[in-house]
N, C-alpha and C. Protein backbone atom coordinates (compact mmCIF):
# COMPACT_ATOMS: atom_id res chain seq x y z
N UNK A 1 5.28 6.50 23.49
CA UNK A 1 4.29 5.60 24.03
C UNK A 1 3.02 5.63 23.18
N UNK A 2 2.06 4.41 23.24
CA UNK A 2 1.21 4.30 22.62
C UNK A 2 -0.02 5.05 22.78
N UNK A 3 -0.76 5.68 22.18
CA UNK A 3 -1.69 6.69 22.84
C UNK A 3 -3.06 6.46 21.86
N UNK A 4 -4.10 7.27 21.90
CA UNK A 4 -5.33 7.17 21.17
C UNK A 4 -4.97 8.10 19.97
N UNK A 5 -4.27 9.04 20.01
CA UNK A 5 -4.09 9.83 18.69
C UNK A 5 -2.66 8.93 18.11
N UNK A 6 -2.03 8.58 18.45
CA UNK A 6 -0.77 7.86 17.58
C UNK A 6 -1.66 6.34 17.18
N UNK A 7 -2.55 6.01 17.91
CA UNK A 7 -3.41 4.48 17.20
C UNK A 7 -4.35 5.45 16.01
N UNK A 8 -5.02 6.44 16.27
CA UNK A 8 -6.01 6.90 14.84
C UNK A 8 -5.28 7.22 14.23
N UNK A 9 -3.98 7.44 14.02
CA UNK A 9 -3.37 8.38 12.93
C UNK A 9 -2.25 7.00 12.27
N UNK A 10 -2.25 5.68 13.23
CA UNK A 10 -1.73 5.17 12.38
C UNK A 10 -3.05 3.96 11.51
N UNK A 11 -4.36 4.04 12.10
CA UNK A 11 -5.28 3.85 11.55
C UNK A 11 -5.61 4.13 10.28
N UNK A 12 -5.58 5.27 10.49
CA UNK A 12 -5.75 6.44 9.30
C UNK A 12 -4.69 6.01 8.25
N UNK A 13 -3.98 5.86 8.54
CA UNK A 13 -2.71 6.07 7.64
C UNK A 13 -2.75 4.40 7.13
N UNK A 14 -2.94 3.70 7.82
CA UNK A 14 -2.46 2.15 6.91
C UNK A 14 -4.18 1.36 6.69
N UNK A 15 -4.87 1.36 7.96
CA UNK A 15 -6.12 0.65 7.93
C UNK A 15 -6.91 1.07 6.62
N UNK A 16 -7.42 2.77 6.31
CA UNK A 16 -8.11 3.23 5.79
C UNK A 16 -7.77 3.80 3.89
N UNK A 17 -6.60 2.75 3.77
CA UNK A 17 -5.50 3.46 2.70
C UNK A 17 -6.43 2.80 1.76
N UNK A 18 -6.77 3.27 0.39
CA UNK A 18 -7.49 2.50 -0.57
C UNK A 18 -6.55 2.43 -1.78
N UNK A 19 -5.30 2.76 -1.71
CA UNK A 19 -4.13 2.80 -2.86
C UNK A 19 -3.11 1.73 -2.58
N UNK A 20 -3.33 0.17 -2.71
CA UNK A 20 -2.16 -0.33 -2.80
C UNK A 20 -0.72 0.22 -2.60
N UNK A 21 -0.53 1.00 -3.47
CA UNK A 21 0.77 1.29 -3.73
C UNK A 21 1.55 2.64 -2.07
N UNK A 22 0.53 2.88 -1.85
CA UNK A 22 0.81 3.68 -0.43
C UNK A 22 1.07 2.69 0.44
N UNK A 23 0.69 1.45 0.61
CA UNK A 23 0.74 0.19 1.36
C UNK A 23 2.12 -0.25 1.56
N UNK A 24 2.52 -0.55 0.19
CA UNK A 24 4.12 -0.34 -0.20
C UNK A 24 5.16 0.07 0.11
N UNK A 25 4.80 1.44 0.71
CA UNK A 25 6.02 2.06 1.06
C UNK A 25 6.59 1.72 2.75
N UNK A 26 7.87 1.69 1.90
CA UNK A 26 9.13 1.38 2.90
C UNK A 26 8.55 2.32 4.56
N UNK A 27 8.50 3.43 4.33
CA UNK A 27 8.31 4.49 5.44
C UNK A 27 7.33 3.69 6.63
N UNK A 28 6.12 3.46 5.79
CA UNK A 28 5.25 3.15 6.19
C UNK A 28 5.39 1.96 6.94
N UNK A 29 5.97 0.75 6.42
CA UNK A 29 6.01 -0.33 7.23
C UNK A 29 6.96 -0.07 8.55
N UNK A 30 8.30 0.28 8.21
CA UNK A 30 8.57 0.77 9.32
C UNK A 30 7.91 1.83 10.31
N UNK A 31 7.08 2.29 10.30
CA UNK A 31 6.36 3.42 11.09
C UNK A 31 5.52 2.15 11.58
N UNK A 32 4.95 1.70 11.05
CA UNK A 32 3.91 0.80 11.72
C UNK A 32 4.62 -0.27 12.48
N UNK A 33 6.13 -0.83 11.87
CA UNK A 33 6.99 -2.04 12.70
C UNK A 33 6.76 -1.27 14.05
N UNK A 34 7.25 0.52 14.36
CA UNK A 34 8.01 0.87 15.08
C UNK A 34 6.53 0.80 16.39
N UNK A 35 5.45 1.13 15.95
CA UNK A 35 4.43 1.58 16.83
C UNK A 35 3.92 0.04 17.28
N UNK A 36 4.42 -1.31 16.41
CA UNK A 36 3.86 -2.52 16.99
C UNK A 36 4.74 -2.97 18.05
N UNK A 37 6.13 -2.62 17.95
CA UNK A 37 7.06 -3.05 18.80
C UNK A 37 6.84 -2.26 20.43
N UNK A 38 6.57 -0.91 20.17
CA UNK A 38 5.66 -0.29 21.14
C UNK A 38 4.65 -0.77 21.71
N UNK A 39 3.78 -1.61 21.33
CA UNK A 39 2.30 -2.09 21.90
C UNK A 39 2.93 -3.18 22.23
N UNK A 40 3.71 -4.24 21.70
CA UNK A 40 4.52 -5.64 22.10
C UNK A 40 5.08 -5.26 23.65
N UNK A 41 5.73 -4.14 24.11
CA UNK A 41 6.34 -3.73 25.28
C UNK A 41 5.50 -3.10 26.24
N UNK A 42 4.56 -2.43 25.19
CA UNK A 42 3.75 -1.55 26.62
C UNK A 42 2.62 -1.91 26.70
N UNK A 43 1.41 -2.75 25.62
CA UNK A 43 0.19 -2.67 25.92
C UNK A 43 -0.27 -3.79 24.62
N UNK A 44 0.78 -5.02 24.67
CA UNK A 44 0.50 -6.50 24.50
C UNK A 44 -0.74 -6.75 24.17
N UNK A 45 -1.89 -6.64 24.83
CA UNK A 45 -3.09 -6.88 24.62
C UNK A 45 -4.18 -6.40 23.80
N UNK A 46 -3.50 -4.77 23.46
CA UNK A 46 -4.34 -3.82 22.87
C UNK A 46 -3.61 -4.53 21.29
N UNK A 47 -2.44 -4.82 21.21
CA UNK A 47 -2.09 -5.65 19.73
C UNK A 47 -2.66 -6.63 19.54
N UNK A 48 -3.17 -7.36 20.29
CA UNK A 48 -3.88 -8.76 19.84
C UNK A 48 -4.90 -8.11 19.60
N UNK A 49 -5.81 -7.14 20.59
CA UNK A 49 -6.99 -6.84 19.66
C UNK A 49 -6.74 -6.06 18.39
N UNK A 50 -6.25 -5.41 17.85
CA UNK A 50 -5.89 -4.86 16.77
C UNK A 50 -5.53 -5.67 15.90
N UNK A 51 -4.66 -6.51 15.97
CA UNK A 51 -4.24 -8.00 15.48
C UNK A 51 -5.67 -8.98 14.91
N UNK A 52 -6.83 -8.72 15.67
CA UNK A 52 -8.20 -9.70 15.80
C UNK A 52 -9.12 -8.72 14.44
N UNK A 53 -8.84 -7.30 15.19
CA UNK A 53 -9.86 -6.64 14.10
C UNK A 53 -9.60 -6.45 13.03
N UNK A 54 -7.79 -6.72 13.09
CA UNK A 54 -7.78 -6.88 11.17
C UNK A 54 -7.50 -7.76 10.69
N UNK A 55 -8.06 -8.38 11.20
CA UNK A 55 -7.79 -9.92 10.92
C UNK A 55 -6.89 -10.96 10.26
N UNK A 56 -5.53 -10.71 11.06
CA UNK A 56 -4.34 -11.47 10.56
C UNK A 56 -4.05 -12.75 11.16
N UNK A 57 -4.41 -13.53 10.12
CA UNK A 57 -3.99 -14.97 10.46
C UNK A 57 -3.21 -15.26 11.90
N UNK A 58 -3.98 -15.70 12.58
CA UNK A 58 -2.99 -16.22 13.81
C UNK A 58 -1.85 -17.35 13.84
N UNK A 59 -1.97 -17.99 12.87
CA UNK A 59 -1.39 -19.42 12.63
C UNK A 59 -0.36 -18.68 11.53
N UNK A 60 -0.44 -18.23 10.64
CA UNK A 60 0.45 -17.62 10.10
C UNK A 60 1.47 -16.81 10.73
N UNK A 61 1.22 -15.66 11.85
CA UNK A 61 1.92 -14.91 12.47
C UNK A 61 2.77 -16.21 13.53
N UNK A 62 2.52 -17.09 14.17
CA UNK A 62 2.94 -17.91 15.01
C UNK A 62 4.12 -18.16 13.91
N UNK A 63 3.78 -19.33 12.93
CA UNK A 63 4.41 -19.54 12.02
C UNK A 63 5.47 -18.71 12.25
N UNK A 64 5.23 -17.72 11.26
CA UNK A 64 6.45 -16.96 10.84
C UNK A 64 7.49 -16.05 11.89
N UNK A 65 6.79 -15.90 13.12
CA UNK A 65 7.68 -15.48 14.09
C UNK A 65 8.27 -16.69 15.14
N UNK A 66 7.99 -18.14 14.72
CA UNK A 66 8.62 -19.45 15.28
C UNK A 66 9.30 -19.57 13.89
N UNK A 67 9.55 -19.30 12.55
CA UNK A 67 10.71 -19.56 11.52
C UNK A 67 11.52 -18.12 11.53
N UNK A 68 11.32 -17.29 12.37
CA UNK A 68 12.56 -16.18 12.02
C UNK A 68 12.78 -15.81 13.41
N UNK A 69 13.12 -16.26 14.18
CA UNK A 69 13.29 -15.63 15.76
C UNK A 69 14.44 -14.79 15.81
N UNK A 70 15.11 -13.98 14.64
CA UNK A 70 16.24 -13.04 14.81
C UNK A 70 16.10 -12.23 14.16
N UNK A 71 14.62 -12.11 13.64
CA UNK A 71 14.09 -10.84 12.59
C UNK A 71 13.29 -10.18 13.86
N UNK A 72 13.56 -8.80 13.42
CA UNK A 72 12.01 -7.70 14.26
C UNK A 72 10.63 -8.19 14.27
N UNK A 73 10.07 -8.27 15.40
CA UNK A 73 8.78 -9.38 15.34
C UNK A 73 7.84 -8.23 14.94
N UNK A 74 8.23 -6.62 15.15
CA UNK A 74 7.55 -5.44 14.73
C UNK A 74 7.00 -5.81 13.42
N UNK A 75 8.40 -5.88 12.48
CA UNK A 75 8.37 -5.64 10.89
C UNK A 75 7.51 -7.18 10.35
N UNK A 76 7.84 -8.31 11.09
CA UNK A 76 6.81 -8.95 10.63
C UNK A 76 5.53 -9.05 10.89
N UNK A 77 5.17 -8.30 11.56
CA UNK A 77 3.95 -8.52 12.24
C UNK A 77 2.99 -7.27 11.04
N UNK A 78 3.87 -6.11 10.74
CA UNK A 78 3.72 -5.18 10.30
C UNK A 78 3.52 -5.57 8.92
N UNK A 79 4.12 -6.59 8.15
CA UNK A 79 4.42 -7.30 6.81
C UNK A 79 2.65 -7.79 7.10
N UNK A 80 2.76 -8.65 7.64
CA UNK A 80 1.13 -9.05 7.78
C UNK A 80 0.25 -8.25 7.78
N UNK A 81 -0.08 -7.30 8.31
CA UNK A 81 -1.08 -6.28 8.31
C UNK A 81 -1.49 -5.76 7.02
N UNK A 82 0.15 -5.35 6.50
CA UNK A 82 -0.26 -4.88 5.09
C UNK A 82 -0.80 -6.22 4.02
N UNK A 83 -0.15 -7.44 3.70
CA UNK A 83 -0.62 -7.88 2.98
C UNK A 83 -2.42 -8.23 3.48
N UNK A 84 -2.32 -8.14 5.00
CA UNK A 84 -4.13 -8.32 5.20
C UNK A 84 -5.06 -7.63 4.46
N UNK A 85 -4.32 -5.77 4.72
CA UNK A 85 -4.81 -5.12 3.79
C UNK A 85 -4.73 -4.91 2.54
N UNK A 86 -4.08 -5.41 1.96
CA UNK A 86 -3.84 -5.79 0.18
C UNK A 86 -4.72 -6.55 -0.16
N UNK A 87 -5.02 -7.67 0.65
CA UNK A 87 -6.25 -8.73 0.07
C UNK A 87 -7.25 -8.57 0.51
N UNK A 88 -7.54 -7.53 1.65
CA UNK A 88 -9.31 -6.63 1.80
C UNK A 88 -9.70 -5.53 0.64
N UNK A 89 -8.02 -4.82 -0.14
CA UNK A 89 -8.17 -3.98 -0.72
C UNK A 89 -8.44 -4.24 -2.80
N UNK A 90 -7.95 -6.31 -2.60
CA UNK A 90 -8.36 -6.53 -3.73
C UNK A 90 -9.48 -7.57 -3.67
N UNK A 91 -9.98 -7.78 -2.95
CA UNK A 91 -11.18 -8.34 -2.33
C UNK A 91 -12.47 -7.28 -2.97
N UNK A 92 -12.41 -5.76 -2.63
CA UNK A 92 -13.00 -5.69 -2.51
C UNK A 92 -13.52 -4.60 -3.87
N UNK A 93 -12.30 -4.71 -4.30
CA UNK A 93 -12.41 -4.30 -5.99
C UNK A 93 -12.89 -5.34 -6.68
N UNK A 94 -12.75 -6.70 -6.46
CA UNK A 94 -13.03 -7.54 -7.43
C UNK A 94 -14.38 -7.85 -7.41
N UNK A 95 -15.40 -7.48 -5.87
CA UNK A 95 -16.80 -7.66 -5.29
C UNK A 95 -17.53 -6.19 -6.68
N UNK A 96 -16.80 -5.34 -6.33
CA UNK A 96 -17.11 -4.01 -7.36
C UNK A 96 -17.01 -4.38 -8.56
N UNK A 97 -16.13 -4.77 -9.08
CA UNK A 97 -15.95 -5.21 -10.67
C UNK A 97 -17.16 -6.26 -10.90
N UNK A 98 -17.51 -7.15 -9.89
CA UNK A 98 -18.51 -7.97 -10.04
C UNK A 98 -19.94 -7.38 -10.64
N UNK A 99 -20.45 -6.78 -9.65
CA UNK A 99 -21.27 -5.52 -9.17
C UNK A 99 -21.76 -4.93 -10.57
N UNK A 100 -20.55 -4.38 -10.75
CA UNK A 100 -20.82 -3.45 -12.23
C UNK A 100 -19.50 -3.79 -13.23
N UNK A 101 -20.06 -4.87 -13.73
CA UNK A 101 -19.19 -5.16 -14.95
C UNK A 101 -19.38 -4.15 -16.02
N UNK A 102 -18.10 -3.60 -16.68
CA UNK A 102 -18.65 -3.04 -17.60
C UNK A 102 -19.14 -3.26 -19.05
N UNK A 103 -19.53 -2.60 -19.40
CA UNK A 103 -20.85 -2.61 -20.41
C UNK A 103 -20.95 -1.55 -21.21
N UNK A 104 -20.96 -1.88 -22.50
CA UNK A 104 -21.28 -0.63 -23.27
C UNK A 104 -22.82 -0.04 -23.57
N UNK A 105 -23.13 -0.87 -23.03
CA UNK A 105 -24.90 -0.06 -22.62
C UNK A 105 -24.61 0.61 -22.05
N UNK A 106 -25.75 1.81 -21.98
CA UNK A 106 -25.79 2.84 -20.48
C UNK A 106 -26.56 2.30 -20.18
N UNK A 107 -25.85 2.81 -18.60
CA UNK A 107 -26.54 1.95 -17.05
C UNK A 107 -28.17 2.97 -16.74
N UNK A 108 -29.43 2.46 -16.55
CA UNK A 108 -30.48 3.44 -16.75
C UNK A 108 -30.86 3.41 -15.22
């Protein structure tokens, strides 16, 4: 069941990841399918807000769970999250690269 330490630790683990490539892994999406399919059965509402604060396309998720109605609505829902976080996580490298382009001056 869904609890406050299984939501921070899967927080922790996917929200707060700054390595693409940890995003990636197989494990991971399934761990996160498995804990959304959990909130879908037991606490529906606490996924939409979680759903709101990371802000995954609503029209997209409709979409894609009205074109696959025989896929795990977990794993797609879970597919979304990560690419949300892929494009907060290159969003916000590219705001940095902006920031401080580099330069062969030193920075004073």
């Amino acid at each position: 069941m869904w609890s406050n330490s299984n939501e921070k630790k899967l927080l922790e683990e996917v929200l707060v990841l700054e390595n693409p490539e940890d995003l990636k892994n197989e494990d991971i999406l399934n761990k996160l399918a498995e804990e959304i399919n959990q909130l879908i059965l037991v606490n529906f509402e606490r996924l939409v807000q979680l759903l709101y604060r990371i802000d995954v396309s609503e029209m997209k998720l409709k979409i894609l769970l009205k074109e696959n109605p025989d896929q795990d609505a977990g794993k797609i829902i879970a597919s979304l999250i990560i690419e949300r976080q892929l494009q907060k996580i290159k969003s916000k490298n590219e705001r940095i690269k902006n920031q401080h382009p580099e330069s062969n001056e030193e920075a004073w």
